[in-house]
N, C-alpha and C. Protein backbone atom coordinates (compact mmCIF):
# COMPACT_ATOMS: atom_id res chain seq x y z
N UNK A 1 -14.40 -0.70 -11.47
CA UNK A 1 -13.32 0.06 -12.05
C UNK A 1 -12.00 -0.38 -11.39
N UNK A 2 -11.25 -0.65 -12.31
CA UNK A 2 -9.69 -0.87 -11.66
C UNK A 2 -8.75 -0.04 -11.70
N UNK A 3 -8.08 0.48 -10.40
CA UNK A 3 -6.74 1.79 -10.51
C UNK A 3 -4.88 0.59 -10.90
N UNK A 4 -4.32 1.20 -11.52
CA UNK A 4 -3.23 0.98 -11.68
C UNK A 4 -2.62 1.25 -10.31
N UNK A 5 -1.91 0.74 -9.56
CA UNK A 5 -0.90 1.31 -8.51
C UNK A 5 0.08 0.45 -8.06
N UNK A 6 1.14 0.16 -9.53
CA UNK A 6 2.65 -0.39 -9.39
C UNK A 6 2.88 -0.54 -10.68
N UNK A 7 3.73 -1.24 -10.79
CA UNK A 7 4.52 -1.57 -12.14
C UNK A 7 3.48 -3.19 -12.12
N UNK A 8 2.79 -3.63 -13.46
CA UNK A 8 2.09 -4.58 -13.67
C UNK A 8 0.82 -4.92 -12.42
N UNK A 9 0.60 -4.26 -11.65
CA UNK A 9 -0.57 -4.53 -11.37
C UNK A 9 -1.58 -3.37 -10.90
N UNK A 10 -2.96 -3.46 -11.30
CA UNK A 10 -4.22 -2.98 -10.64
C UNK A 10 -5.11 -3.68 -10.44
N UNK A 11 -5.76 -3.59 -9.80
CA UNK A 11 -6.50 -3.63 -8.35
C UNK A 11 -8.37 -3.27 -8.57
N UNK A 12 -9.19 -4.03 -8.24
CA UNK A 12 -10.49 -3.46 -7.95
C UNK A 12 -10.27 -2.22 -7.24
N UNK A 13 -11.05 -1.01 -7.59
CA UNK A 13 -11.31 -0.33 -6.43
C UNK A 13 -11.99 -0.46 -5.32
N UNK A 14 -12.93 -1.15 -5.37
CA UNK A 14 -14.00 -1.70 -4.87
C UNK A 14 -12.93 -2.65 -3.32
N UNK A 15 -11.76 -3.08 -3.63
CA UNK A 15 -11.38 -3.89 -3.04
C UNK A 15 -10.21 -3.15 -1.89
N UNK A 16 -10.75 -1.76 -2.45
CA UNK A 16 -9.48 -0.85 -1.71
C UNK A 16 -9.97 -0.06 -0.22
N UNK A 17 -9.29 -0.38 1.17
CA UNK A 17 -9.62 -0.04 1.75
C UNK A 17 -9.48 1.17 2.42
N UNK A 18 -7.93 1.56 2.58
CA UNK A 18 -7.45 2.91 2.33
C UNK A 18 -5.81 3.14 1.78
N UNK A 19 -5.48 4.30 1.21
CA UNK A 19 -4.49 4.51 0.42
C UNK A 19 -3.42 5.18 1.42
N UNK A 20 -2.47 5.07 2.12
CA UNK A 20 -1.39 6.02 3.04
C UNK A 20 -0.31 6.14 2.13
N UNK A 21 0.53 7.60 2.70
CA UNK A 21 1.61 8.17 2.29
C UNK A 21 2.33 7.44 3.51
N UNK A 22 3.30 6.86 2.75
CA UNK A 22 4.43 6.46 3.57
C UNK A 22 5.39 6.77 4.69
N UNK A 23 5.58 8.40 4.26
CA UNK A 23 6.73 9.18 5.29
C UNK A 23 5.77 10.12 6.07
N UNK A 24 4.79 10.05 5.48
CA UNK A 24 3.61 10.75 6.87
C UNK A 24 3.03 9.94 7.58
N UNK A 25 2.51 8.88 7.19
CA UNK A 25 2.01 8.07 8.03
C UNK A 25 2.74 7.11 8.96
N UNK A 26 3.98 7.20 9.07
CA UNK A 26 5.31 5.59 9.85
C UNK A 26 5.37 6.66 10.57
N UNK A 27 5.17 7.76 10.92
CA UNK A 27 5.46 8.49 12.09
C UNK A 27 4.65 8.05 12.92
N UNK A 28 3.32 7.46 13.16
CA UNK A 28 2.69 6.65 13.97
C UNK A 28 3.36 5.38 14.14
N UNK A 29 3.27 5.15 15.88
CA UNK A 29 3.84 4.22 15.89
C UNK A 29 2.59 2.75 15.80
N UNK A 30 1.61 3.20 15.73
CA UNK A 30 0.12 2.06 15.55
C UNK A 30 0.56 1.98 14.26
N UNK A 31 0.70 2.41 13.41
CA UNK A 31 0.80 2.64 11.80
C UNK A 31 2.47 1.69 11.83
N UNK A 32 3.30 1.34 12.37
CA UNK A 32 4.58 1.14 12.09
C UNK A 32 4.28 -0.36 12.49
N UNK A 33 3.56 -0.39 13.65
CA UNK A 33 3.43 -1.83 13.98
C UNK A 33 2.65 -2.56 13.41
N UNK A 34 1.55 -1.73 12.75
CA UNK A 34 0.61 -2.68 11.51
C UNK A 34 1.35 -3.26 10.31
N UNK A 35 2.36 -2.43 10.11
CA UNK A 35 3.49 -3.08 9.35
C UNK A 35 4.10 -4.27 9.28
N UNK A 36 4.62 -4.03 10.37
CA UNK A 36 5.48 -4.93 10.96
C UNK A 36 4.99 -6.20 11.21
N UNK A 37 3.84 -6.29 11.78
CA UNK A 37 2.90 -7.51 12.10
C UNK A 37 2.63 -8.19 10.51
N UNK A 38 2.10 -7.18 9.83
CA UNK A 38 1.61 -7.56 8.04
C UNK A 38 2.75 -8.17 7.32
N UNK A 39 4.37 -7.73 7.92
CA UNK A 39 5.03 -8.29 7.12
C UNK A 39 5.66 -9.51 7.45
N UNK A 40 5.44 -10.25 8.64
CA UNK A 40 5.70 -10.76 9.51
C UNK A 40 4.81 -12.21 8.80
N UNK A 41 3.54 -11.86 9.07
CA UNK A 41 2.30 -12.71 8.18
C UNK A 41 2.52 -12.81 6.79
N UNK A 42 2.96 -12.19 6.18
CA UNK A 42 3.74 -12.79 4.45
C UNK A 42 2.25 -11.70 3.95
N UNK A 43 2.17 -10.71 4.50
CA UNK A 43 0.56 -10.03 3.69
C UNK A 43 1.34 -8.97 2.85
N UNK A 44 2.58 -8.40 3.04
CA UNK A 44 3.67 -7.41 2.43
C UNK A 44 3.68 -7.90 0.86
N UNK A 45 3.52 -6.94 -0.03
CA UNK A 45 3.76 -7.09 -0.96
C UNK A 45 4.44 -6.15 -1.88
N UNK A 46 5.69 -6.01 -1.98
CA UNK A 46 5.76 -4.55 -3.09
C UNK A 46 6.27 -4.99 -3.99
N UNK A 47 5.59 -3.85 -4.78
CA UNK A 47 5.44 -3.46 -6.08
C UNK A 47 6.69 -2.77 -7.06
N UNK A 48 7.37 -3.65 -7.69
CA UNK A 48 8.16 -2.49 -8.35
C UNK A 48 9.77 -2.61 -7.36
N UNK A 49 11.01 -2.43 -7.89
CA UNK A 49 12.47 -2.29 -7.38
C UNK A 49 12.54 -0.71 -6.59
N UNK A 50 11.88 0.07 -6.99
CA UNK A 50 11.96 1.60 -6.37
C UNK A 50 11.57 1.79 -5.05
N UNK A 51 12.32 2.69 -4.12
CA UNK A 51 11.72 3.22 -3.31
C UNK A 51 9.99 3.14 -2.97
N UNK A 52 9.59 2.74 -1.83
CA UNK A 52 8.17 2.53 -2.17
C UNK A 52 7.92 4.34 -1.57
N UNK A 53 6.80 4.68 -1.81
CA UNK A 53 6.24 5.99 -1.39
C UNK A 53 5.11 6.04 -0.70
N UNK A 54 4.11 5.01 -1.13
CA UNK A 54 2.67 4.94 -0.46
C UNK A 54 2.80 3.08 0.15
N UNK A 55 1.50 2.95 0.55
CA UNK A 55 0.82 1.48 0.70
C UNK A 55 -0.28 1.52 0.37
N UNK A 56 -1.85 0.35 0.56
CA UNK A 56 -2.20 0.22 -0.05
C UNK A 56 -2.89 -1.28 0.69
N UNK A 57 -4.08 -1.11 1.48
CA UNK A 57 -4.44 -1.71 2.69
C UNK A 57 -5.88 -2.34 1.55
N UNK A 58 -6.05 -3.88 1.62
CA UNK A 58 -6.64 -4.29 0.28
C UNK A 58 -7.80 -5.06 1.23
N UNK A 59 -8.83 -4.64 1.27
CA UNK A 59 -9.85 -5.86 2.21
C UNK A 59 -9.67 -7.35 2.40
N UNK A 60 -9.01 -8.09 1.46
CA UNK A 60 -8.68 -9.45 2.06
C UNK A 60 -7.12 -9.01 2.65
N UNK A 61 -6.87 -8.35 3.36
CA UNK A 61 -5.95 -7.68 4.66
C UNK A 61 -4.60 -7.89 3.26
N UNK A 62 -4.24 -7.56 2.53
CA UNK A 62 -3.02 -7.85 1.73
C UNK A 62 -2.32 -6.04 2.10
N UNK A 63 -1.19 -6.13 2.01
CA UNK A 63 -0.49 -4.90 2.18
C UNK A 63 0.08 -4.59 0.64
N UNK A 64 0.11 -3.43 -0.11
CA UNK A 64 0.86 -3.39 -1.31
C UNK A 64 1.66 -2.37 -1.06
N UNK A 65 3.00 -2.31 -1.40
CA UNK A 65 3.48 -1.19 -1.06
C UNK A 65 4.21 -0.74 -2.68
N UNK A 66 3.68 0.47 -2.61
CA UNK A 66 3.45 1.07 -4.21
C UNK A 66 4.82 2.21 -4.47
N UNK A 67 5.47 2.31 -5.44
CA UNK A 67 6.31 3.44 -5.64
C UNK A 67 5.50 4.56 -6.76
N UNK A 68 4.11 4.54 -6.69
CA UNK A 68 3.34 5.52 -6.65
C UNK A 68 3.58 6.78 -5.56
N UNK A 69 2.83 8.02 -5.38
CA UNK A 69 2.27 8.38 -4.45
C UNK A 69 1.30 8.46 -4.19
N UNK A 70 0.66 8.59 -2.94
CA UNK A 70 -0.68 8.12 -2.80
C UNK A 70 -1.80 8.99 -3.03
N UNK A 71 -1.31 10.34 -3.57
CA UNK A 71 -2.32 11.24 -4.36
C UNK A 71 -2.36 11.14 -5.67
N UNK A 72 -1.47 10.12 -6.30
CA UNK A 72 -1.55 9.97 -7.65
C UNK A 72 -2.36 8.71 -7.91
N UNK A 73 -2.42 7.62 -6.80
CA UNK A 73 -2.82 6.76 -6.66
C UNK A 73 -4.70 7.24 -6.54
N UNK A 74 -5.08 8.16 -5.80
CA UNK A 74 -6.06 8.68 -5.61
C UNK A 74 -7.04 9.28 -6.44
N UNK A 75 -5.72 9.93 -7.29
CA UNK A 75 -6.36 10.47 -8.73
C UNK A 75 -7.02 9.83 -9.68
């Protein structure tokens, strides 16, 4: 089954490792530096001109960062 989560792309689910809210989760600073490192490595990818809201942690380590939220993403 594939979820939609951006403007033109979805995704295996199967391939999804976990879904975070953006402004709850960067309050960790382990969570800020996984970032940072991911975007550093070219693994950053977003989705869409908008504000991103969630991410979107993909087993071949890819980062998506979605202007979804990540309970809609969930749904």
């Amino acid at each position: 089954m594939y979820l939609h989560i951006g403007p033109s792309k979805s995704v295996r689910r199967e391939d999804i490792v976990a879904i975070f809210d953006l402004d709850s989760s960067t309050v960790s600073l382990y969570t800020r530096k996984f970032l940072k490192e991911a975007e550093k490595e070219k693994r950053v990818i977003p989705l869409g001109y908008e504000l991103p809201k969630s991410f979107i942690i993909m087993r071949d380590e890819t980062v998506y960062l979605s202007p979804f939220n990540s309970s809609t993403i969930y749904k």
